[in-house]
N, C-alpha and C. Protein backbone atom coordinates (compact mmCIF):
# COMPACT_ATOMS: atom_id res chain seq x y z
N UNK A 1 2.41 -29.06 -17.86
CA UNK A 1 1.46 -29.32 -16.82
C UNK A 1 1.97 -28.81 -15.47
N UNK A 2 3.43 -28.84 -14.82
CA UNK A 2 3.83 -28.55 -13.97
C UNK A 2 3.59 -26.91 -13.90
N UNK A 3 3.98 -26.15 -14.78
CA UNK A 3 3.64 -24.73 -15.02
C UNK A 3 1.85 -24.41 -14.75
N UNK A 4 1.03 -25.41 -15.07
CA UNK A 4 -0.08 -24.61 -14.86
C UNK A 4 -0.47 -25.23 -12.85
N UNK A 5 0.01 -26.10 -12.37
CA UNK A 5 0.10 -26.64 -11.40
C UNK A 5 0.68 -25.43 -10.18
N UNK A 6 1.63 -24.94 -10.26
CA UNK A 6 2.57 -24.01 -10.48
C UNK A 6 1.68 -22.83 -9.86
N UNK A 7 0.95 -22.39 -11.15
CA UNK A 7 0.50 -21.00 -11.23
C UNK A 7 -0.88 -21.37 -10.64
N UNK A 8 -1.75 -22.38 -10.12
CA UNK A 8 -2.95 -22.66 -9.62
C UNK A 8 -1.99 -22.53 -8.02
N UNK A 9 -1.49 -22.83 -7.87
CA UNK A 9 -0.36 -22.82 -5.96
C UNK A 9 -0.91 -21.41 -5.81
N UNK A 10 -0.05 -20.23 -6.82
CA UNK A 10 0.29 -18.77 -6.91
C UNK A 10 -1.09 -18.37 -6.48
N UNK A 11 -1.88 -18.62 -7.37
CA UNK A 11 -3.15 -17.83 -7.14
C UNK A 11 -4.19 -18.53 -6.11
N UNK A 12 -3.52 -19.52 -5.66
CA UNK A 12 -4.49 -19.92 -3.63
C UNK A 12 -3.53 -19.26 -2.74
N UNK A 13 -2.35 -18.88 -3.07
CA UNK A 13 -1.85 -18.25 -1.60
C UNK A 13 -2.36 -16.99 -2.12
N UNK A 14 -2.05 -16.86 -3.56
CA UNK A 14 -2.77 -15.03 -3.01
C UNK A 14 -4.39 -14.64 -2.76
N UNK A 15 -5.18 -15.65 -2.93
CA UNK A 15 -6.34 -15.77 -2.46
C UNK A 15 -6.23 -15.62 -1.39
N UNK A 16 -5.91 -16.74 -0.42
CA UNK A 16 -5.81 -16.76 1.21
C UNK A 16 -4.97 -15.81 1.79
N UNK A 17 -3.94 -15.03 1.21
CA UNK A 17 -3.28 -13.74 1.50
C UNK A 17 -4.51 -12.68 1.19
N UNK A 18 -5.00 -12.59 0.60
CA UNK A 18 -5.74 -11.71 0.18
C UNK A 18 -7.15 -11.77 1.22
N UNK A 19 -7.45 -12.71 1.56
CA UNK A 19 -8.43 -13.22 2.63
C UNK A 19 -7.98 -12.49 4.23
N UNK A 20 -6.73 -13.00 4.07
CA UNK A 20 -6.16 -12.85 5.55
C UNK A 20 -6.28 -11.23 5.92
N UNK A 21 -5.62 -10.34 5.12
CA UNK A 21 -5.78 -9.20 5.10
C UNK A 21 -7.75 -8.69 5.17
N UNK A 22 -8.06 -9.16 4.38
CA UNK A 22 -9.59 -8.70 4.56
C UNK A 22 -9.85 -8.94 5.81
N UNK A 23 -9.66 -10.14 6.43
CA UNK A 23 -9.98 -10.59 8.06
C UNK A 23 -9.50 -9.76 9.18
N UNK A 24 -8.13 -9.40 9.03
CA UNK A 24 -7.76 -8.49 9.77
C UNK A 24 -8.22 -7.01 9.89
N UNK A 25 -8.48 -6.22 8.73
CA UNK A 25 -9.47 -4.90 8.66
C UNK A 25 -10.91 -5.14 9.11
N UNK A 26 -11.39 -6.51 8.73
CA UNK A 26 -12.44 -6.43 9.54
C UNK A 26 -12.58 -6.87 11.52
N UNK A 27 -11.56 -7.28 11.64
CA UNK A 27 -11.04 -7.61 12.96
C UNK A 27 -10.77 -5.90 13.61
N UNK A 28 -9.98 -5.55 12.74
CA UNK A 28 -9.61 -4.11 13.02
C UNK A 28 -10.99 -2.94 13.45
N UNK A 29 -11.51 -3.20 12.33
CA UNK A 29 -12.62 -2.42 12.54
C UNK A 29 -13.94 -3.04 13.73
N UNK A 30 -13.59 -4.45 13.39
CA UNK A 30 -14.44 -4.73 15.19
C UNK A 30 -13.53 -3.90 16.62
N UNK A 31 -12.85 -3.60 16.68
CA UNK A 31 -12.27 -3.43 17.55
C UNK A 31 -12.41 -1.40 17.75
N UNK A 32 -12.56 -1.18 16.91
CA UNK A 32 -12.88 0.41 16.79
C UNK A 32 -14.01 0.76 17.14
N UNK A 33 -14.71 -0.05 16.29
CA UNK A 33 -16.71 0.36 16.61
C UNK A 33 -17.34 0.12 17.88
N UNK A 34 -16.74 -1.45 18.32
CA UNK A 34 -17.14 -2.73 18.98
C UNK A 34 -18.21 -2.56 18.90
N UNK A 35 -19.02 -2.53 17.39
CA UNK A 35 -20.09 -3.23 17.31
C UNK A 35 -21.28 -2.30 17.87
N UNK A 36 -20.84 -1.23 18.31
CA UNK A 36 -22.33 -0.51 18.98
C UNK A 36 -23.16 0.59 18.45
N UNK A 37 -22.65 0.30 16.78
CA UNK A 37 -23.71 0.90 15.87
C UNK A 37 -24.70 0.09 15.37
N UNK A 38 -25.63 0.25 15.22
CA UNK A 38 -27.20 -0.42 15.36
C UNK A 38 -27.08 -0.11 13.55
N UNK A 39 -27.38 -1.76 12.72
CA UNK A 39 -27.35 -1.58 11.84
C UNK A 39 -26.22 -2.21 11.38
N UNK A 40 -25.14 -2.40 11.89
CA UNK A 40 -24.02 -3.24 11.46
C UNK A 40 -23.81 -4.77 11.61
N UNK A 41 -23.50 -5.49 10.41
CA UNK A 41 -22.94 -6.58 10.56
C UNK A 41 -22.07 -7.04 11.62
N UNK A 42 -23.01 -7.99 12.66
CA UNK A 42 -21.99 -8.52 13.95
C UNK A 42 -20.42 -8.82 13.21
N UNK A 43 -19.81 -8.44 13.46
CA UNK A 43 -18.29 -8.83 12.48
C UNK A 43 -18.00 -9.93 13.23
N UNK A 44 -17.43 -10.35 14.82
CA UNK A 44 -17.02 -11.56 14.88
C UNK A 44 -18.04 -12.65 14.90
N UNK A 45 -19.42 -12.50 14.81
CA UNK A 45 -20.15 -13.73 13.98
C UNK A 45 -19.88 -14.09 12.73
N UNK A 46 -19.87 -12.71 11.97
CA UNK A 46 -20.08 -13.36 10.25
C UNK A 46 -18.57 -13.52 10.09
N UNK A 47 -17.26 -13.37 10.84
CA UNK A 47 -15.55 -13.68 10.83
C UNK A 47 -15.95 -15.44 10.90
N UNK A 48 -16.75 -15.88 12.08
CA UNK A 48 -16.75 -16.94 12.89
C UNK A 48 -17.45 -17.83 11.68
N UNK A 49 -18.62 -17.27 11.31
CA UNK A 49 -19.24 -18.38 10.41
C UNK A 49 -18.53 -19.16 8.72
N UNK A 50 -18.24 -17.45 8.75
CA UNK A 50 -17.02 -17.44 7.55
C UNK A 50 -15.92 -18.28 7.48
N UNK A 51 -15.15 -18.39 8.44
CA UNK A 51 -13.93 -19.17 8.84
C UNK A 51 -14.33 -20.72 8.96
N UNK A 52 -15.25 -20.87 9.97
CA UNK A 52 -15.32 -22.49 10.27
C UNK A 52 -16.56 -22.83 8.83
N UNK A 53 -17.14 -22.20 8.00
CA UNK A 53 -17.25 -22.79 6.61
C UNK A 53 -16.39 -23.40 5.52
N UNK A 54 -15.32 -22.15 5.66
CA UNK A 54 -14.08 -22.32 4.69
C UNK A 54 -13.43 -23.44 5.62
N UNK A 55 -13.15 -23.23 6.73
CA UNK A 55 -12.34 -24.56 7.04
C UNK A 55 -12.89 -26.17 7.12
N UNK A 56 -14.04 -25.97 7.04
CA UNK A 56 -14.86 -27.71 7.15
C UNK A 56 -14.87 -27.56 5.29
N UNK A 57 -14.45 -27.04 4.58
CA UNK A 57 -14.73 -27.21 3.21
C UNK A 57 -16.31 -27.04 2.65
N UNK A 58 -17.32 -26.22 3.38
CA UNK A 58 -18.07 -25.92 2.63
C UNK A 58 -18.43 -24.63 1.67
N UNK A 59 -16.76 -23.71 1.80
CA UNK A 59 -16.81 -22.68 1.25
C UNK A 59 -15.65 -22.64 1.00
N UNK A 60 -15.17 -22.36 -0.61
CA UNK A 60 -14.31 -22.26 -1.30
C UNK A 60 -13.61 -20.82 -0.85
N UNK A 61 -12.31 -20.96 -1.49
CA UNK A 61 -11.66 -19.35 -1.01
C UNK A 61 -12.36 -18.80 -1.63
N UNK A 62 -12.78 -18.57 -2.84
CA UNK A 62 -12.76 -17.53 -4.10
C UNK A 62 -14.00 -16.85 -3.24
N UNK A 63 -14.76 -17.65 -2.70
CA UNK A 63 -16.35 -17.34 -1.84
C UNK A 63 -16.20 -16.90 -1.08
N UNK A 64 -15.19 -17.30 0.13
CA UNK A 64 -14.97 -16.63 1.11
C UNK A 64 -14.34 -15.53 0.82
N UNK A 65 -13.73 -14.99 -0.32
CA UNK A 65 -13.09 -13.69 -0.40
C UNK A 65 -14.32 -12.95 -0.85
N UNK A 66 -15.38 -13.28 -1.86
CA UNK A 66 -16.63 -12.69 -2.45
C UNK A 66 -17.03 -12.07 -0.93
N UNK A 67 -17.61 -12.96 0.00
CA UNK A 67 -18.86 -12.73 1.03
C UNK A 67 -17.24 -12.05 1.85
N UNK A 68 -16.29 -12.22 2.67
CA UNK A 68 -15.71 -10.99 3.05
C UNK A 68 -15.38 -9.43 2.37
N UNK A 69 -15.20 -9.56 1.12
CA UNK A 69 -15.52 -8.34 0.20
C UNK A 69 -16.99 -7.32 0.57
N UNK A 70 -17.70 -8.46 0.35
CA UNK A 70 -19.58 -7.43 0.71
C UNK A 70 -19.56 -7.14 2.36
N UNK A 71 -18.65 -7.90 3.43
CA UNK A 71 -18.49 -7.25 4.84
C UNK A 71 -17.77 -5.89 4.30
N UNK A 72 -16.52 -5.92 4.12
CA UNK A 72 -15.93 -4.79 4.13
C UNK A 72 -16.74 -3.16 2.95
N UNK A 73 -17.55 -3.93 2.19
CA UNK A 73 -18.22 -2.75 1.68
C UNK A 73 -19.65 -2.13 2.80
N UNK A 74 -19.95 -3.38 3.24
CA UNK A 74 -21.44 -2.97 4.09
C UNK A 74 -20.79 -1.98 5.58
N UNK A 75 -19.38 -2.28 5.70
CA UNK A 75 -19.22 -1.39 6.69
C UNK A 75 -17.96 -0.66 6.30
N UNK A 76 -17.81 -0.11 4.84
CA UNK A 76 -17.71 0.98 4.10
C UNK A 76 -16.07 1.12 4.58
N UNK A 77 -15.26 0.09 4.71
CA UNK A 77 -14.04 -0.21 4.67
C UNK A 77 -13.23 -0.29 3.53
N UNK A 78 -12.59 1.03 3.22
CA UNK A 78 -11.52 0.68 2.13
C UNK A 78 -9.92 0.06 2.13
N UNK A 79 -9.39 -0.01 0.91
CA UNK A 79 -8.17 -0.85 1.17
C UNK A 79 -7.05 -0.37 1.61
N UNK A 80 -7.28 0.98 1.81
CA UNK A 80 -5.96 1.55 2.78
C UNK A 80 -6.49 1.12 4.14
N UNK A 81 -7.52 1.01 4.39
CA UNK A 81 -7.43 0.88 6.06
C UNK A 81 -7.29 -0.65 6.23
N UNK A 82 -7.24 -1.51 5.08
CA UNK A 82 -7.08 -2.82 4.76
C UNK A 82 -5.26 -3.22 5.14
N UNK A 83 -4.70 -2.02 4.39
CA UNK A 83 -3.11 -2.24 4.58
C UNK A 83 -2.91 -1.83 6.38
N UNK A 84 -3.28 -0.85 6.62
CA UNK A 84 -3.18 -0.54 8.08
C UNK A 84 -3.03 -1.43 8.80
N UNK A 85 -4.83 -1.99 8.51
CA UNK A 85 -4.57 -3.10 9.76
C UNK A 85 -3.86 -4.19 9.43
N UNK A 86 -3.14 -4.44 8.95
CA UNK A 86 -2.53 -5.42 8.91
C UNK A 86 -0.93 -4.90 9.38
């Protein structure tokens, strides 16, 4: 039981590692565009709504990594520029 206890730890930090990095490319990429292409996801709204969901507990990591995943595809962000910004 301790082993599967264990390996449920492993895979929430690399969730929320894996989160953190998504946050930052999209932080990154707010900061490149700032937002003044018509047609794009406000990034520090949907960062803002995203965050204080997951943190009041109405959004699980696994979700918050899903719905930051579809940011970084809708504004056509891949995972090298994922490592960058970070």
């Amino acid at each position: 039981m301790s082993s599967h206890l264990y390996t449920d730890d492993v895979q929430q930090l690399y969730q929320l590692t894996a989160a953190e990095y998504k946050i930052n490319a999209l932080e990154n990429q707010q900061h490149l565009t700032d937002n003044t292409i018509s047609g794009i996801p406000d990034i520090a709204l949907e960062l803002h709504q995203l965050t204080t969901a997951f943190e009041s507990g109405e959004l699980a990591i696994n979700e918050l990594n899903s719905r930051l995943d579809y940011l970084l595809n809708e504004l056509n962000i891949s995972s090298s520029s994922m490592v960058q910004a970070y």
